[in-house]
C-alpha atoms as a PDB file:
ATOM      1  CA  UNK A   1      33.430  52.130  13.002  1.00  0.00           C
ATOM      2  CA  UNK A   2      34.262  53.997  16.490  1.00  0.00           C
ATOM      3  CA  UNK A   3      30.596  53.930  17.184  1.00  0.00           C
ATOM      4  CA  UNK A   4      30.573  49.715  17.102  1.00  0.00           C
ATOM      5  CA  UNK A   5      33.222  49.560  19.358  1.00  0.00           C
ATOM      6  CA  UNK A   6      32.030  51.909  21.694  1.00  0.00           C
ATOM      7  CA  UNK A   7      29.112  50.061  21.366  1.00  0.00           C
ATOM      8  CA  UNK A   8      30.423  46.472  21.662  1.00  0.00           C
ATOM      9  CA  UNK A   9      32.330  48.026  24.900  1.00  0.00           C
ATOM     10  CA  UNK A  10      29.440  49.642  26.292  1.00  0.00           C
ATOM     11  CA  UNK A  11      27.577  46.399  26.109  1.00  0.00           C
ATOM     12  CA  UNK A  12      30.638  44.325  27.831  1.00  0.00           C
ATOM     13  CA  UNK A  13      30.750  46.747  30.679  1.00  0.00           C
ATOM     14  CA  UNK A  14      26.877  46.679  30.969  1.00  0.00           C
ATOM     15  CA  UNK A  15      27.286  42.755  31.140  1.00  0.00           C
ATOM     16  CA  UNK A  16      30.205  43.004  33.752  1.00  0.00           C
ATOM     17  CA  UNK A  17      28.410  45.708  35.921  1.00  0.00           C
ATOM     18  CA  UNK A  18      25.174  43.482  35.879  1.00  0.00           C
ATOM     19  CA  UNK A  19      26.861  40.364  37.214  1.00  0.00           C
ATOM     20  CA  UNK A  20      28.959  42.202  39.627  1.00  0.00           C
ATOM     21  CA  UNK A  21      25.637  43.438  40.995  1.00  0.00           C
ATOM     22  CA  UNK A  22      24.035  39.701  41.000  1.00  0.00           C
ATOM     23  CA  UNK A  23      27.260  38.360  42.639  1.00  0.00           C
ATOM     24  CA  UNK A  24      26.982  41.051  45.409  1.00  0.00           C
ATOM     25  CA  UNK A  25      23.052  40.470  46.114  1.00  0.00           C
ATOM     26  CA  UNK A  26      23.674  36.587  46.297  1.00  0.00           C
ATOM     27  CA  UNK A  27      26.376  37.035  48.699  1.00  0.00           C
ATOM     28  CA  UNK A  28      24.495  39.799  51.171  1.00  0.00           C
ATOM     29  CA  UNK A  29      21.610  36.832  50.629  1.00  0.00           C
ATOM     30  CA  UNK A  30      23.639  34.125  51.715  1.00  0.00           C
ATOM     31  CA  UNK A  31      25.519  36.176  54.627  1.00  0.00           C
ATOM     32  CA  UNK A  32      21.006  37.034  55.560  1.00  0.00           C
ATOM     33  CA  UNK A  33      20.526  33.153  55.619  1.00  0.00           C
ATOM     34  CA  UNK A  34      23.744  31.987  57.618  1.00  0.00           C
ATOM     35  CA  UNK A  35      22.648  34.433  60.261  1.00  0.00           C
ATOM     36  CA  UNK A  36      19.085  33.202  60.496  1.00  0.00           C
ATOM     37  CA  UNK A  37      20.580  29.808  60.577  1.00  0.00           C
ATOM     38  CA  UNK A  38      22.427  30.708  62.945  1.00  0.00           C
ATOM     39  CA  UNK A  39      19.776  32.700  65.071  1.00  0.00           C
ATOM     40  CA  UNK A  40      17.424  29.429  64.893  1.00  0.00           C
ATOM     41  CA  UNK A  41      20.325  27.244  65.899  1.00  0.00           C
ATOM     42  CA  UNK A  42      20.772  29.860  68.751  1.00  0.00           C
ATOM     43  CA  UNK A  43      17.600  29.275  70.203  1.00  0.00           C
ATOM     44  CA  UNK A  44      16.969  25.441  69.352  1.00  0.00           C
ATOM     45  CA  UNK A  45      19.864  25.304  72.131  1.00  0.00           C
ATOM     46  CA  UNK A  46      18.614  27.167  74.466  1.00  0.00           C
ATOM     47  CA  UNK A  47      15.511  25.455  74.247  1.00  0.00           C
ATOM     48  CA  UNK A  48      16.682  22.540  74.612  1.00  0.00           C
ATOM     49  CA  UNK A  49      18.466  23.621  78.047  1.00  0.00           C
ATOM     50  CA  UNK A  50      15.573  24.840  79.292  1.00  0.00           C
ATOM     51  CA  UNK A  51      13.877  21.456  79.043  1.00  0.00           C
ATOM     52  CA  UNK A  52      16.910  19.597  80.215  1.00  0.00           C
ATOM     53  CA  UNK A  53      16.854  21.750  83.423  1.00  0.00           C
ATOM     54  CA  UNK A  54      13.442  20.990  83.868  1.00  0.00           C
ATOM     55  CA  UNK A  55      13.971  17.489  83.453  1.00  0.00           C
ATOM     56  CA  UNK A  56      16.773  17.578  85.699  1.00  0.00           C
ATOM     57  CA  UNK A  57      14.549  19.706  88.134  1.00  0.00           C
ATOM     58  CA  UNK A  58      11.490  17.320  88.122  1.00  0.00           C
ATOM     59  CA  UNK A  59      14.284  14.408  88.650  1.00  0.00           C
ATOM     60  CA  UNK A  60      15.724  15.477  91.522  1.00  0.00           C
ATOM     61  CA  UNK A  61      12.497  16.488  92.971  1.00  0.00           C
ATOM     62  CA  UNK A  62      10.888  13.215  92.342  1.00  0.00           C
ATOM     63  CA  UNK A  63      14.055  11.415  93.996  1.00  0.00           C
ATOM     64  CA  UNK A  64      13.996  13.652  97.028  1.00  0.00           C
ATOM     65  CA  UNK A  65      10.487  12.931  97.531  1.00  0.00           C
ATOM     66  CA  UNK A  66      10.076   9.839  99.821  1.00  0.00           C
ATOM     67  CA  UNK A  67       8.337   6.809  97.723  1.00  0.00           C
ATOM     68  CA  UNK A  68       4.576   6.365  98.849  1.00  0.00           C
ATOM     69  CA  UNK A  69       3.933   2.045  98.944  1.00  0.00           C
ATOM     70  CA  UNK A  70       0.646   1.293  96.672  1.00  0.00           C
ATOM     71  CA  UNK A  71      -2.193  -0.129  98.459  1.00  0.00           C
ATOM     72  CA  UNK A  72      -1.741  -3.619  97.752  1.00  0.00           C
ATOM     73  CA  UNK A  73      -4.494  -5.088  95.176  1.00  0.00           C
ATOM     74  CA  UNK A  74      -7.242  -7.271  96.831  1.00  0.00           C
ATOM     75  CA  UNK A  75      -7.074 -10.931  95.381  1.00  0.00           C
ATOM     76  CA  UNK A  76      -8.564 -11.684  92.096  1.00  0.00           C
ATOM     77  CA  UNK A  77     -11.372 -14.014  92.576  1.00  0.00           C
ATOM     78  CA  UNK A  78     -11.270 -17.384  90.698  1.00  0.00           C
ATOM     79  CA  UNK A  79     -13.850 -19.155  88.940  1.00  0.00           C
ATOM     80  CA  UNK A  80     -13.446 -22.256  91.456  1.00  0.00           C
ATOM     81  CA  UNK A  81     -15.399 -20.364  94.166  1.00  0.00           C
ATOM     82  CA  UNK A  82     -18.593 -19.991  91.875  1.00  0.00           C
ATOM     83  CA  UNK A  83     -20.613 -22.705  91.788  1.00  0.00           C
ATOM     84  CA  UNK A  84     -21.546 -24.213  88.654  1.00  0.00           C
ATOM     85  CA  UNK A  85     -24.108 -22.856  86.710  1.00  0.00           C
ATOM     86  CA  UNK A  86     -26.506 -25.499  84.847  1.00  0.00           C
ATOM     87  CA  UNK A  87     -28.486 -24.961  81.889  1.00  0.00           C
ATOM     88  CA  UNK A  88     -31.876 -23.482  82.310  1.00  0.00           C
ATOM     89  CA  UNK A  89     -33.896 -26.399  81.051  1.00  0.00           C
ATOM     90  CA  UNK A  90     -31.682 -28.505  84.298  1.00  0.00           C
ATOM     91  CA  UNK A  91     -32.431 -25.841  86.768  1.00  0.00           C
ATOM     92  CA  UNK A  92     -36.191 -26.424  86.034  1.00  0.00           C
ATOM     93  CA  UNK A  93     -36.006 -30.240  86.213  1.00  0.00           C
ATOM     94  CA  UNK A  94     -34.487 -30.278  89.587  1.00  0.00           C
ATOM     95  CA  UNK A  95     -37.127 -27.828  90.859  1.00  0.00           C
ATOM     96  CA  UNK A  96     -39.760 -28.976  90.013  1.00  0.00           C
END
């Protein structure tokens, strides 16, 4: 009878050992992922004020620099200029 109970208790302590060890790997696993998160939070933000400074950079530059006027466009040409054009069967008549 002492050997079941030894047993039984051997088991029990097996179980409790086993999900100690789980608990511990899941929370060294989730302290690993909270510092990558972290990390890639990290440098989202300094990405992102990199390209704001840029921005800001090309801004400022583009203000500072004095505006250069655009040509202006020559006038469209209208259709009312053009004369007419007559079928090709008219254009023969008249000639000829």
């Amino acid at each position: 009878m002492a050997t079941r109970a030894s047993e039984t208790q051997a088991a029990e302590a097996k179980k409790r050992a086993e999900a100690n060890f789980v608990k511990e790997e899941r929370a060294k696993e989730g302290a690993k992922a909270m510092l990558e998160y972290q990390a890639n939070g990290r440098a989202v933000r300094e990405q992102m004020a990199r390209l704001k400074a840029l921005r800001l950079a090309k801004e400022a530059a583009e203000a500072a620099a004095p505006a250069v006027p655009q040509p202006p466009k020559p006038p469209a040409r209208s259709s009312a200029k053009r004369p007419a054009k007559q079928p090709v069967k008219a254009a023969r008549r008249a000639k000829g």
